[in-house]
PDB file of N, CA and C in Angstrom:
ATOM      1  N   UNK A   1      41.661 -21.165  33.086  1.00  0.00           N
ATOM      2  CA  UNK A   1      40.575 -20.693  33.931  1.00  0.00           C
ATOM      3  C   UNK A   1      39.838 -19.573  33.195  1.00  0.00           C
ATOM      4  N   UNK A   2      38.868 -19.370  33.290  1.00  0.00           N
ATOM      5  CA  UNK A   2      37.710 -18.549  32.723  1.00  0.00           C
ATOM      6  C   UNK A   2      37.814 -17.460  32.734  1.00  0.00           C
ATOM      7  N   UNK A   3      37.845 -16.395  32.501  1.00  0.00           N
ATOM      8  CA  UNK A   3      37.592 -15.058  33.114  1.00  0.00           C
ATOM      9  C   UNK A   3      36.332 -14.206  33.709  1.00  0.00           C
ATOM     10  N   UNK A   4      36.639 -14.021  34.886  1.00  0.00           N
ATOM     11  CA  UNK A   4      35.074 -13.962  35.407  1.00  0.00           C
ATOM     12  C   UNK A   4      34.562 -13.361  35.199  1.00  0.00           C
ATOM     13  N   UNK A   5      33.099 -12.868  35.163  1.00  0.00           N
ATOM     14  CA  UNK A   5      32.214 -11.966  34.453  1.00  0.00           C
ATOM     15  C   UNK A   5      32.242 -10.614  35.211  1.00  0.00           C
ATOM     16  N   UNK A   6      31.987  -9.210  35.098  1.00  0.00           N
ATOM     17  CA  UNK A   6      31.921  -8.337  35.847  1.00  0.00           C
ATOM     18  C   UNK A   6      30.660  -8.454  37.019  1.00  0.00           C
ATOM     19  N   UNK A   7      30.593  -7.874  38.147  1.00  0.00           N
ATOM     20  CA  UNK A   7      29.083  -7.779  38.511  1.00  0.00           C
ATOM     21  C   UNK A   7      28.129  -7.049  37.643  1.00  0.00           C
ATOM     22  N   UNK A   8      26.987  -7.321  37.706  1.00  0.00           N
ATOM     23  CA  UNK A   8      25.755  -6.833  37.039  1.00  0.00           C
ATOM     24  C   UNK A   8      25.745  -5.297  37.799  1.00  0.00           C
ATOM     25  N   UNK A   9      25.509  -4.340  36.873  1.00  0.00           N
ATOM     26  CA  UNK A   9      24.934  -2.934  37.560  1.00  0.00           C
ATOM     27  C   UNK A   9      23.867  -2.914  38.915  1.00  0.00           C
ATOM     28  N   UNK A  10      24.781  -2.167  39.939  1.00  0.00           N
ATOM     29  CA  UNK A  10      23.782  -2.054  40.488  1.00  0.00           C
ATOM     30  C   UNK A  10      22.378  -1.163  40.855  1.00  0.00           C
ATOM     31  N   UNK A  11      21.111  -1.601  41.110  1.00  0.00           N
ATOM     32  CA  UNK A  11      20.077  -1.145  40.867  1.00  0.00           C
ATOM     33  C   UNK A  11      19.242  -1.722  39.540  1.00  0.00           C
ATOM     34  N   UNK A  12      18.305  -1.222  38.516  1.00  0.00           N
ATOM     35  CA  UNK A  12      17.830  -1.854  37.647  1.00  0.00           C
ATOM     36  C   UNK A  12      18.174  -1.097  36.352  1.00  0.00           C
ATOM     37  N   UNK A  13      18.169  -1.205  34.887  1.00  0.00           N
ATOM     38  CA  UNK A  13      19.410  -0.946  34.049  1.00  0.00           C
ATOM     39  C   UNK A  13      17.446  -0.949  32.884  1.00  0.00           C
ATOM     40  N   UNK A  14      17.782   0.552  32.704  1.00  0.00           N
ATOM     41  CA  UNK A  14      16.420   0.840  32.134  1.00  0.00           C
ATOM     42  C   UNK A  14      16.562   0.521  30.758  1.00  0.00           C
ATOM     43  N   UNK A  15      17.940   1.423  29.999  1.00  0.00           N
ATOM     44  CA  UNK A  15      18.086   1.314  28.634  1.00  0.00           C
ATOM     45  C   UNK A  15      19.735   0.786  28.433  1.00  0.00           C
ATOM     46  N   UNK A  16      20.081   0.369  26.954  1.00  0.00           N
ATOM     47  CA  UNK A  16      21.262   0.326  26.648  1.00  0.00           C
ATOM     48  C   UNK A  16      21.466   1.062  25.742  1.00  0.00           C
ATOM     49  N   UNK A  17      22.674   1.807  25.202  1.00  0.00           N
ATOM     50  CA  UNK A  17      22.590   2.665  24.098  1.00  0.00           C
ATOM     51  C   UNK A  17      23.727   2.335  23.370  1.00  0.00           C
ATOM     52  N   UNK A  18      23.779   2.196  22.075  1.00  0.00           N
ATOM     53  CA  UNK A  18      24.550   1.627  21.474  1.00  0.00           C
ATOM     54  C   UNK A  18      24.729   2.891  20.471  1.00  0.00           C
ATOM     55  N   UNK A  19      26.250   3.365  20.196  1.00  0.00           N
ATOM     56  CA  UNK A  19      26.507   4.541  19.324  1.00  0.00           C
ATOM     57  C   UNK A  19      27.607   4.157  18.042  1.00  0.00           C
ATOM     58  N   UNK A  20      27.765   3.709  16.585  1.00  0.00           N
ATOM     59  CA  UNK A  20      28.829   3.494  16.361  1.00  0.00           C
ATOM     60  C   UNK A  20      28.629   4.225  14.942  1.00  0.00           C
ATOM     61  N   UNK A  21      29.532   4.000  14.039  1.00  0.00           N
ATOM     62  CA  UNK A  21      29.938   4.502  12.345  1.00  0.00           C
ATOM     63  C   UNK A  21      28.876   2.923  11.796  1.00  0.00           C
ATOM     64  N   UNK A  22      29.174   3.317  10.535  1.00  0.00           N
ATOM     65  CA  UNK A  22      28.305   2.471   9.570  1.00  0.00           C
ATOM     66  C   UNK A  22      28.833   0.909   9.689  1.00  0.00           C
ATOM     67  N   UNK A  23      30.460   0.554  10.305  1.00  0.00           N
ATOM     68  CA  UNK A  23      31.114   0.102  10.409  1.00  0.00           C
ATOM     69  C   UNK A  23      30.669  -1.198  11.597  1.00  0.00           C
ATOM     70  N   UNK A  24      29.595  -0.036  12.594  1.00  0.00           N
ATOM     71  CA  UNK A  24      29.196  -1.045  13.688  1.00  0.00           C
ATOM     72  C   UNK A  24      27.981  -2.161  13.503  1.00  0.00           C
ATOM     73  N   UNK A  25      27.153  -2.064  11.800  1.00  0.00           N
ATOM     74  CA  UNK A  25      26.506  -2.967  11.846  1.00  0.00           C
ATOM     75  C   UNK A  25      27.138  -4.492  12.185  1.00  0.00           C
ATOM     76  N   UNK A  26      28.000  -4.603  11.643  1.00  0.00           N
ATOM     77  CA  UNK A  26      28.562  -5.819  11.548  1.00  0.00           C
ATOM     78  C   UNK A  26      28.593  -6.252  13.465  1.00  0.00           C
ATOM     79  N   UNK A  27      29.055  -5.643  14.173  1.00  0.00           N
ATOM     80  CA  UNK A  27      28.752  -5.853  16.231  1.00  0.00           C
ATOM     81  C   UNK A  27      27.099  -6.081  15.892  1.00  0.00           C
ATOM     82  N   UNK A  28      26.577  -4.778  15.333  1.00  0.00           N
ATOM     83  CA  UNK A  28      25.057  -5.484  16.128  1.00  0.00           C
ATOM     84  C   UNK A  28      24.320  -6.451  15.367  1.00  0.00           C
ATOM     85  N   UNK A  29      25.089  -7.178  14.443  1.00  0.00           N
ATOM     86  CA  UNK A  29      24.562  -8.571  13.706  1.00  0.00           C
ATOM     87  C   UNK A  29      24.675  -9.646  14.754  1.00  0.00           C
ATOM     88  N   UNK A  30      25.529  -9.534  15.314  1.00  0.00           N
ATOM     89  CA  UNK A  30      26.097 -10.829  16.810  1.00  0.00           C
ATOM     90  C   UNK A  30      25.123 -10.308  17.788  1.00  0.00           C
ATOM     91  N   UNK A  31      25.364  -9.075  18.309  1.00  0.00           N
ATOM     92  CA  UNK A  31      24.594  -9.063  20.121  1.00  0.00           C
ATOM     93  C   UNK A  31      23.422  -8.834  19.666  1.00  0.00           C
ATOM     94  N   UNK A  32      22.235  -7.576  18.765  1.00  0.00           N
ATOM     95  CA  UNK A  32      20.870  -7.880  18.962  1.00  0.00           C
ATOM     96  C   UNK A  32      20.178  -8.732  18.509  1.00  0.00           C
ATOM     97  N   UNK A  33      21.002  -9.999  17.412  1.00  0.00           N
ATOM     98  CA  UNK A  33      19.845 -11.401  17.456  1.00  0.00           C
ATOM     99  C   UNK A  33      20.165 -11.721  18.577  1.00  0.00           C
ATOM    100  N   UNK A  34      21.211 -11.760  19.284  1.00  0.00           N
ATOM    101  CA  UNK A  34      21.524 -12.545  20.498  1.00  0.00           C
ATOM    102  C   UNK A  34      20.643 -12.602  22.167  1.00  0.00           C
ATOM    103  N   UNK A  35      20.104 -11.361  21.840  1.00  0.00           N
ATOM    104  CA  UNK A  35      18.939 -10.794  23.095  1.00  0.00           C
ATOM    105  C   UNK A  35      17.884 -11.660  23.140  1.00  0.00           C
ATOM    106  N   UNK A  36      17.597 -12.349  24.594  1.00  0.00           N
ATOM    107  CA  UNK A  36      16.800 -13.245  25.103  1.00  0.00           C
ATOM    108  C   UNK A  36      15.048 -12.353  24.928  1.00  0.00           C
ATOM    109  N   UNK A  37      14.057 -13.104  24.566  1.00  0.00           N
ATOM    110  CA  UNK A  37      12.716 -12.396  24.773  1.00  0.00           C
ATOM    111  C   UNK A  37      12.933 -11.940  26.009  1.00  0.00           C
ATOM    112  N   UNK A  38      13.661 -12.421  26.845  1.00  0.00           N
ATOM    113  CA  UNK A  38      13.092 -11.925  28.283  1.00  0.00           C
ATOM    114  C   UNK A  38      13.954 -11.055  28.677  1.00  0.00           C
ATOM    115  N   UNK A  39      15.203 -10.324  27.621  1.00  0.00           N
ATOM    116  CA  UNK A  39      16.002  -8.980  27.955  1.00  0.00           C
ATOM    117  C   UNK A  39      14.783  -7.894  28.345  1.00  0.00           C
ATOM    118  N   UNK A  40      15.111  -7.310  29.374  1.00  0.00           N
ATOM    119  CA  UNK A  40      13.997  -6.051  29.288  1.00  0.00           C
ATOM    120  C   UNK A  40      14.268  -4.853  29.385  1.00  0.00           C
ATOM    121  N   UNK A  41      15.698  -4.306  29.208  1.00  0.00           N
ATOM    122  CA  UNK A  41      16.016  -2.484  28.754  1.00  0.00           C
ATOM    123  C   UNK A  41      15.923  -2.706  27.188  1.00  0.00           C
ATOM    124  N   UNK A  42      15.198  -1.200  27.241  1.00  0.00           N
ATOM    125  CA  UNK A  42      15.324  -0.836  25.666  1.00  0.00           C
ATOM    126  C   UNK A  42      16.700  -0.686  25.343  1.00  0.00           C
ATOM    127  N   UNK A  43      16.826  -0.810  23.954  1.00  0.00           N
ATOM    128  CA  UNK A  43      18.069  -0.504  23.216  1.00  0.00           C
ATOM    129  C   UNK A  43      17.763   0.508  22.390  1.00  0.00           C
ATOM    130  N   UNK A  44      18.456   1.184  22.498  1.00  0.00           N
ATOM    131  CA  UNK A  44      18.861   2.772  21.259  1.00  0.00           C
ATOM    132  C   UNK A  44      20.039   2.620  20.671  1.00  0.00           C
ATOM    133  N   UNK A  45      19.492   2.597  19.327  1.00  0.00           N
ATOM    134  CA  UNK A  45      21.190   2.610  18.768  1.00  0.00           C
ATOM    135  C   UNK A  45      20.835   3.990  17.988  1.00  0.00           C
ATOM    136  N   UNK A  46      22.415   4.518  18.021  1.00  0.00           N
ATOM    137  CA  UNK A  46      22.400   5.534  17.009  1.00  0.00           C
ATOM    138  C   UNK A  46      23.739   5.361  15.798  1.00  0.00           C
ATOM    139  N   UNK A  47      23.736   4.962  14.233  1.00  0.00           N
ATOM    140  CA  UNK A  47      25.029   4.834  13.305  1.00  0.00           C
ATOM    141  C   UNK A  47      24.923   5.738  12.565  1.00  0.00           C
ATOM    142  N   UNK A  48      26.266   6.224  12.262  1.00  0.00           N
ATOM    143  CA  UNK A  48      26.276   7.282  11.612  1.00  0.00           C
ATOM    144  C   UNK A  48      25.912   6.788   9.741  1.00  0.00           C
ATOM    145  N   UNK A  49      25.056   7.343   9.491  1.00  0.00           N
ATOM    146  CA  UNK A  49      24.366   6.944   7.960  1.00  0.00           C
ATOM    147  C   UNK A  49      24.001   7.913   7.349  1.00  0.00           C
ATOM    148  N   UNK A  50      24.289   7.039   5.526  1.00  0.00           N
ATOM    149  CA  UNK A  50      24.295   8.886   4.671  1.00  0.00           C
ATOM    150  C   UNK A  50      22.805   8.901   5.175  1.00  0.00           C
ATOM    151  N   UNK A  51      23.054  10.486   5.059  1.00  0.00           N
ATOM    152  CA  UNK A  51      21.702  11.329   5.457  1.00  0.00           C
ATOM    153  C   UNK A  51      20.828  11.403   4.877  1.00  0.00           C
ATOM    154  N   UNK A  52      20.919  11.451   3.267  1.00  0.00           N
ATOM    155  CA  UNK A  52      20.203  11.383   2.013  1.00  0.00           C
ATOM    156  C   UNK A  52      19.224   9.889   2.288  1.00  0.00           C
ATOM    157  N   UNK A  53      19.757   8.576   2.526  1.00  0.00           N
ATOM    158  CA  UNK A  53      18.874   7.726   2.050  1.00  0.00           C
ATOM    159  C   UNK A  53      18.097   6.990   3.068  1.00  0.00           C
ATOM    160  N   UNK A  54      17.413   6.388   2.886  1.00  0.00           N
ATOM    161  CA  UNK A  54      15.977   6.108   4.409  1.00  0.00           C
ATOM    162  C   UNK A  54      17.169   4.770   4.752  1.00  0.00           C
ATOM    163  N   UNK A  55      16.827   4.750   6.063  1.00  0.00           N
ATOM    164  CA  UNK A  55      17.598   3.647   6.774  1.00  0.00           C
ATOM    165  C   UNK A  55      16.889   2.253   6.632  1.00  0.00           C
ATOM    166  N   UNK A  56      17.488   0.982   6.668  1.00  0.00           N
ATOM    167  CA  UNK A  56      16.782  -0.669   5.999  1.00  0.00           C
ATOM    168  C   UNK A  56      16.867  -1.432   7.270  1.00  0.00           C
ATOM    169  N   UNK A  57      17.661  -0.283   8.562  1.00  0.00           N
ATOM    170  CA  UNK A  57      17.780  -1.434   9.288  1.00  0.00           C
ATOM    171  C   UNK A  57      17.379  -1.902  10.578  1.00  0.00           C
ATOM    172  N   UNK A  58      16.236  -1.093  10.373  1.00  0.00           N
ATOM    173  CA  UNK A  58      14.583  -1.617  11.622  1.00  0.00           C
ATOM    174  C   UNK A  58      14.487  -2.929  10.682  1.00  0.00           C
ATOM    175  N   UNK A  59      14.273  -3.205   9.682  1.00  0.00           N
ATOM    176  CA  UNK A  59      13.706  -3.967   8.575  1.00  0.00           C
ATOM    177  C   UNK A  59      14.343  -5.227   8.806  1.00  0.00           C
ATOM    178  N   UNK A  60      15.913  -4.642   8.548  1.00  0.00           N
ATOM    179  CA  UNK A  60      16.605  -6.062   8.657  1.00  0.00           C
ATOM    180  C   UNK A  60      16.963  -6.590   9.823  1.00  0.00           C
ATOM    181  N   UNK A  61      16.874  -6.053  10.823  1.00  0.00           N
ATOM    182  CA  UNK A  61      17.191  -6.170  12.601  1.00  0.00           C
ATOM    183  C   UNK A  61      15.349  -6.961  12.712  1.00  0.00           C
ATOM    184  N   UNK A  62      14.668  -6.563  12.461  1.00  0.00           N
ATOM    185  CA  UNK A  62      13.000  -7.640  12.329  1.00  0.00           C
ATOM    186  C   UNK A  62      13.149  -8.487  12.481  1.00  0.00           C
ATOM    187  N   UNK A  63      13.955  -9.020  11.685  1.00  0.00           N
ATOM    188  CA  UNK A  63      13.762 -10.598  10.692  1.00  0.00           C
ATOM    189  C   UNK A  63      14.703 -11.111  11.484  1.00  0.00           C
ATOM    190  N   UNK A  64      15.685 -10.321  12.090  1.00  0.00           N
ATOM    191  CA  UNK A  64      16.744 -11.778  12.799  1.00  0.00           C
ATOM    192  C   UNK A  64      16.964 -11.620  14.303  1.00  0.00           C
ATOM    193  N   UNK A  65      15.654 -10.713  14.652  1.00  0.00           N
ATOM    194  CA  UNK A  65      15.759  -9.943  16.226  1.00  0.00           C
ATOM    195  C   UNK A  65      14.503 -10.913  17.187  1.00  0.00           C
ATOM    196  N   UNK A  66      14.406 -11.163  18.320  1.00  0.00           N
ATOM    197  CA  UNK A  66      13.448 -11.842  18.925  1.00  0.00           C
ATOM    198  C   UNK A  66      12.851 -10.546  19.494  1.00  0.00           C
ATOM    199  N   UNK A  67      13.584  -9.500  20.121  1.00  0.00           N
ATOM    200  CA  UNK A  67      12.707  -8.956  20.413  1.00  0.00           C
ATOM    201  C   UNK A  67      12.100  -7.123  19.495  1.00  0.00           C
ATOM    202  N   UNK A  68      11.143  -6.870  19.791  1.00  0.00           N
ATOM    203  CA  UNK A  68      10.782  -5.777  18.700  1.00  0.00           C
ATOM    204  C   UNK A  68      11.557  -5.185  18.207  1.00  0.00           C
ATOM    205  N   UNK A  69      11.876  -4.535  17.053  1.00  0.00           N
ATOM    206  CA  UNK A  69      12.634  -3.183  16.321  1.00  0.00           C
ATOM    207  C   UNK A  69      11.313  -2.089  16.050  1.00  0.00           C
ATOM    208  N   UNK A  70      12.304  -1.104  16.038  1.00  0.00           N
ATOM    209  CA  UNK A  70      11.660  -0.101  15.311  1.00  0.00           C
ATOM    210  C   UNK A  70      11.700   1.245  14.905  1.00  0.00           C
ATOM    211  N   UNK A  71      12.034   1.945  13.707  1.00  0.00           N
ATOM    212  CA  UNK A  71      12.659   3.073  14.046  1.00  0.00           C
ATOM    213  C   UNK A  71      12.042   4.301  14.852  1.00  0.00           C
ATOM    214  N   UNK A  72      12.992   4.629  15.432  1.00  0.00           N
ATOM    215  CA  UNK A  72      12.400   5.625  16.397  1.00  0.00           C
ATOM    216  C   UNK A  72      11.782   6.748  16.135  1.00  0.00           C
ATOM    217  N   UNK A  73      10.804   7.254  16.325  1.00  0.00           N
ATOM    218  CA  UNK A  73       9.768   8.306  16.081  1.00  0.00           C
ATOM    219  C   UNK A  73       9.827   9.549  17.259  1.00  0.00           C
ATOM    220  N   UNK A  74       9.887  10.286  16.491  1.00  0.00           N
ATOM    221  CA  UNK A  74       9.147  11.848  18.025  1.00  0.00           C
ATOM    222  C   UNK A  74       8.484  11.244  18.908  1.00  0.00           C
ATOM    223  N   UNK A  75       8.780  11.261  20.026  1.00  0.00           N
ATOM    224  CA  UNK A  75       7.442  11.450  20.851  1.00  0.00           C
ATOM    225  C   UNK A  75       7.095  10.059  21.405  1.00  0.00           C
ATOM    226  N   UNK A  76       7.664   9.054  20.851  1.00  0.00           N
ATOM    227  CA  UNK A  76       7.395   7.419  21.093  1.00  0.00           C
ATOM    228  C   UNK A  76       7.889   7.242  22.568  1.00  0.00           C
ATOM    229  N   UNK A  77       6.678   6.303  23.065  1.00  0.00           N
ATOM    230  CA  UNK A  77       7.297   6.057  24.319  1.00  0.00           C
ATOM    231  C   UNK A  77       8.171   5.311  24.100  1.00  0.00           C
ATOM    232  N   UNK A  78       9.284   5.166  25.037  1.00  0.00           N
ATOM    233  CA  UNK A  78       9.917   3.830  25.456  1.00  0.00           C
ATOM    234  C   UNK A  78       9.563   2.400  26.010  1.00  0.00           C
ATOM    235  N   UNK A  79       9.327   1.725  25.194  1.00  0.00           N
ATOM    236  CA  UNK A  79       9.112   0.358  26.164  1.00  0.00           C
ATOM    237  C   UNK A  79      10.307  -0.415  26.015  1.00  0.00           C
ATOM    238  N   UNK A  80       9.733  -1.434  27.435  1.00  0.00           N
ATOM    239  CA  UNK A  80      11.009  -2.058  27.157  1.00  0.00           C
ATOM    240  C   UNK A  80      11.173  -2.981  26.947  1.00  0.00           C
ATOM    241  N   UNK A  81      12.544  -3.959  26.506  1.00  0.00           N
ATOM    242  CA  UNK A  81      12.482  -4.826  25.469  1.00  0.00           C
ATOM    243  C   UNK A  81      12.115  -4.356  24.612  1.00  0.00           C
ATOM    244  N   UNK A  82      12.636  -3.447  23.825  1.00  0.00           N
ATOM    245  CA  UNK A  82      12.387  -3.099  22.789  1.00  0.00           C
ATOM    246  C   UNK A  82      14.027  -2.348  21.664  1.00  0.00           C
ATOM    247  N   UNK A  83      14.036  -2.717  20.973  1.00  0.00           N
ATOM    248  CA  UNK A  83      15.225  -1.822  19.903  1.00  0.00           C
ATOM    249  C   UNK A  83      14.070  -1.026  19.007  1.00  0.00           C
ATOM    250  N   UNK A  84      15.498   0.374  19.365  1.00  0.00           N
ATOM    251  CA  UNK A  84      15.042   1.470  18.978  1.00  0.00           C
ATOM    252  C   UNK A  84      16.333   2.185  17.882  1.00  0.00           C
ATOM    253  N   UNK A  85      16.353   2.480  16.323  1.00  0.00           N
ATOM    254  CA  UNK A  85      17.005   2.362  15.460  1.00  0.00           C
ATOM    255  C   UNK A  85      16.820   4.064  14.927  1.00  0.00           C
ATOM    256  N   UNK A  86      17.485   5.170  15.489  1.00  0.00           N
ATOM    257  CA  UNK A  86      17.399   6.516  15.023  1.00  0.00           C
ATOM    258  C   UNK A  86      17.682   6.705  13.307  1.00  0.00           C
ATOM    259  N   UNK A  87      16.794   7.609  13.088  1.00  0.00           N
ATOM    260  CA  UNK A  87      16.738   7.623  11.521  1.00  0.00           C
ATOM    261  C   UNK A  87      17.967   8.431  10.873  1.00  0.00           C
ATOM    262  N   UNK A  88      18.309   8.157  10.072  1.00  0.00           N
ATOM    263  CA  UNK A  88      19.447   9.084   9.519  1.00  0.00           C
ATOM    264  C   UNK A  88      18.908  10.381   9.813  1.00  0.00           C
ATOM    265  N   UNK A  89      20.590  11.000  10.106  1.00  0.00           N
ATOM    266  CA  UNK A  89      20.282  12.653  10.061  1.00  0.00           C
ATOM    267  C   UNK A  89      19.381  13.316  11.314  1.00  0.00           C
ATOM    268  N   UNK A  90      19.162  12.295  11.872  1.00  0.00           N
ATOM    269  CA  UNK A  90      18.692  12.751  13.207  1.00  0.00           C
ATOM    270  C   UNK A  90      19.742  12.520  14.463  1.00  0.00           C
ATOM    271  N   UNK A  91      19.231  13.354  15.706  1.00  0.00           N
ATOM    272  CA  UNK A  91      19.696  12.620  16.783  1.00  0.00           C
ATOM    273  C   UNK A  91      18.994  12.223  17.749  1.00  0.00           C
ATOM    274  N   UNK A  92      19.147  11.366  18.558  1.00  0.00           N
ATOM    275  CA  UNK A  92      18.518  10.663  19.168  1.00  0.00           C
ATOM    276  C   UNK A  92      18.140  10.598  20.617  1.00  0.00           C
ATOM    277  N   UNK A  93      17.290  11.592  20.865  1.00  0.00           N
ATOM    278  CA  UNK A  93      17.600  11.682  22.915  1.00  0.00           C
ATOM    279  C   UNK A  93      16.332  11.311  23.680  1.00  0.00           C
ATOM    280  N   UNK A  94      16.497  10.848  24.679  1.00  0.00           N
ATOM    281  CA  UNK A  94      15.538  10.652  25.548  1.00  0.00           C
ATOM    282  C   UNK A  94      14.505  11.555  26.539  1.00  0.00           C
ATOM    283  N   UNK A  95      13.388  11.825  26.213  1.00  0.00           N
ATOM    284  CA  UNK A  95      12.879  13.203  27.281  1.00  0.00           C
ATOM    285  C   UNK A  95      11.941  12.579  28.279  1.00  0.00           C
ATOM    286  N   UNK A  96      11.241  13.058  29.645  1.00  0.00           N
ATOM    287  CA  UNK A  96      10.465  12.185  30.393  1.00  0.00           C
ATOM    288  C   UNK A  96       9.387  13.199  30.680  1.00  0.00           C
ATOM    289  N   UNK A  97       8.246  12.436  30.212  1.00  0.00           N
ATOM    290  CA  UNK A  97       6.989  13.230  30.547  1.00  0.00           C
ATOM    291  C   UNK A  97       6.204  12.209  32.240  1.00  0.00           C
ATOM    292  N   UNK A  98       4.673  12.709  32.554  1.00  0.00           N
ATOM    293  CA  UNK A  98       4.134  12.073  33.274  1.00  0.00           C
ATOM    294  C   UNK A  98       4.205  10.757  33.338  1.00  0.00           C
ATOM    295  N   UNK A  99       3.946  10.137  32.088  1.00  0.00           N
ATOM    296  CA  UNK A  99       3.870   9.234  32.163  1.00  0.00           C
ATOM    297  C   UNK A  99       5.094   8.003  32.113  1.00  0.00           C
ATOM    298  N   UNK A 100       6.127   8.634  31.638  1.00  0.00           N
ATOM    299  CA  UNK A 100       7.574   7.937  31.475  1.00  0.00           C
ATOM    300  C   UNK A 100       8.463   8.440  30.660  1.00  0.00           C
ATOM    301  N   UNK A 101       9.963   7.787  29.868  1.00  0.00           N
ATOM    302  CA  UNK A 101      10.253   8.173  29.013  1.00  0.00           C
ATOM    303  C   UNK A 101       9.958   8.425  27.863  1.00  0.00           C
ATOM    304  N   UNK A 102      10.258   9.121  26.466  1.00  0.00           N
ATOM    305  CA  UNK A 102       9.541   9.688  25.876  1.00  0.00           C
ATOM    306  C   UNK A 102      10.965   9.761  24.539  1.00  0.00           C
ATOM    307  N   UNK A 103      10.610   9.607  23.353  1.00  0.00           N
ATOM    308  CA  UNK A 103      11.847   9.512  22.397  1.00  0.00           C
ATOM    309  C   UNK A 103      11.864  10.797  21.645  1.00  0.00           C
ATOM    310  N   UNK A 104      12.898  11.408  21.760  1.00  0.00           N
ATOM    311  CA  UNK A 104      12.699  13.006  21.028  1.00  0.00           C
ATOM    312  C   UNK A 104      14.068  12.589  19.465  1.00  0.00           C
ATOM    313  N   UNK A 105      13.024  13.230  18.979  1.00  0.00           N
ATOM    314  CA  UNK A 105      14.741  13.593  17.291  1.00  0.00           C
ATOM    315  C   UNK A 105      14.949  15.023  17.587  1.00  0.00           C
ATOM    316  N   UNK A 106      16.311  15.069  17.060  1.00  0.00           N
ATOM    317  CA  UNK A 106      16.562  16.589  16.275  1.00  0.00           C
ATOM    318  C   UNK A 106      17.241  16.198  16.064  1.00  0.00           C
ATOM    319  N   UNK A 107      17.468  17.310  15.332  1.00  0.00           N
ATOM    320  CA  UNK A 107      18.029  17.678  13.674  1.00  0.00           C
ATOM    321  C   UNK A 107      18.974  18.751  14.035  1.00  0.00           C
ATOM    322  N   UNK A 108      19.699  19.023  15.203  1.00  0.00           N
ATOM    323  CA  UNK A 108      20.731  20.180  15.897  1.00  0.00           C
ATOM    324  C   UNK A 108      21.787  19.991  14.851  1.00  0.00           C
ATOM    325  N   UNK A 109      22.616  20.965  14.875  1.00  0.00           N
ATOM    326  CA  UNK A 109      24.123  20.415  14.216  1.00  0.00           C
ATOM    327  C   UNK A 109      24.280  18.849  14.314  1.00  0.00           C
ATOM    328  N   UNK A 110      25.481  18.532  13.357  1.00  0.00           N
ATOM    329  CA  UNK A 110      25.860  17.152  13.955  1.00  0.00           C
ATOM    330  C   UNK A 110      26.976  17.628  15.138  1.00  0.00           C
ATOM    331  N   UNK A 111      27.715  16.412  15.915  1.00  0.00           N
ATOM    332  CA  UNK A 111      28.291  16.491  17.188  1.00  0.00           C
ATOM    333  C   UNK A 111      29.842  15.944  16.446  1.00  0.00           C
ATOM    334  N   UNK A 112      31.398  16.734  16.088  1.00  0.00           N
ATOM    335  CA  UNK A 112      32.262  15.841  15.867  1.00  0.00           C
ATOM    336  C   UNK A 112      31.808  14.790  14.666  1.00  0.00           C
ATOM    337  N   UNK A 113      31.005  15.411  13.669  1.00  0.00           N
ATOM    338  CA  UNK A 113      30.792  15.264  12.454  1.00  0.00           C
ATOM    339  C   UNK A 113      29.736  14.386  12.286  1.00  0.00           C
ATOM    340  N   UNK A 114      29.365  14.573  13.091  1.00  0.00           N
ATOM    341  CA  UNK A 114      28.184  13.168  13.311  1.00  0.00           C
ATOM    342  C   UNK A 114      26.962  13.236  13.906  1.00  0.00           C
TER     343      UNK A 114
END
């Protein structure tokens, strides 16, 4: 027999946030090609990556993603259906202006080395 699925959250499920080591590309090779065009929370991922070198993997999440990538910028709104890929050496938080959510970086300490 199957194992049954959990219930779906209740209410409506704005973003997903995905946090792992360099280790977690290999998970988000399976679940974000796997996202239907018609998923509609944004995704934020944040991996821990050397700090020194520009990140490849808005680039390579493009090419095998249906729905948008892109690395995340100051100030970018959130839309949704959308992956959102924090740049090395940053961190990654969400702020809400008039008009909606709103994508903030800093550059604070890291958190537990990271």
């Amino acid at each position: 027999m199957p194992t049954p699925r959990p219930a779906p959250p209740a209410g409506r499920v704005d973003a997903i946030v995905i946090g792992a080591s360099a280790g977690g590309v290999d998970a988000l090779t399976q679940i974000l090609p796997a996202l239907p065009t018609s998923f509609r929370p944004a995704v934020l991922v944040v991996l821990h990556l050397p700090r020194r070198l520009p990140s490849l993997l808005p680039e390579v999440f493009t090419a095998r993603c249906t729905l948008p990538v892109h690395e995340a910028a100051d100030k970018q709104p959130v839309q949704p259906g959308t992956i959102y890929f924090a740049p090395p050496n940053y961190h990654l938080l969400v702020d809400r202006d008039a008009k909606g959510p709103l994508l903030a970086l800093s550059m604070d300490a890291p958190a537990h080395f990271s």
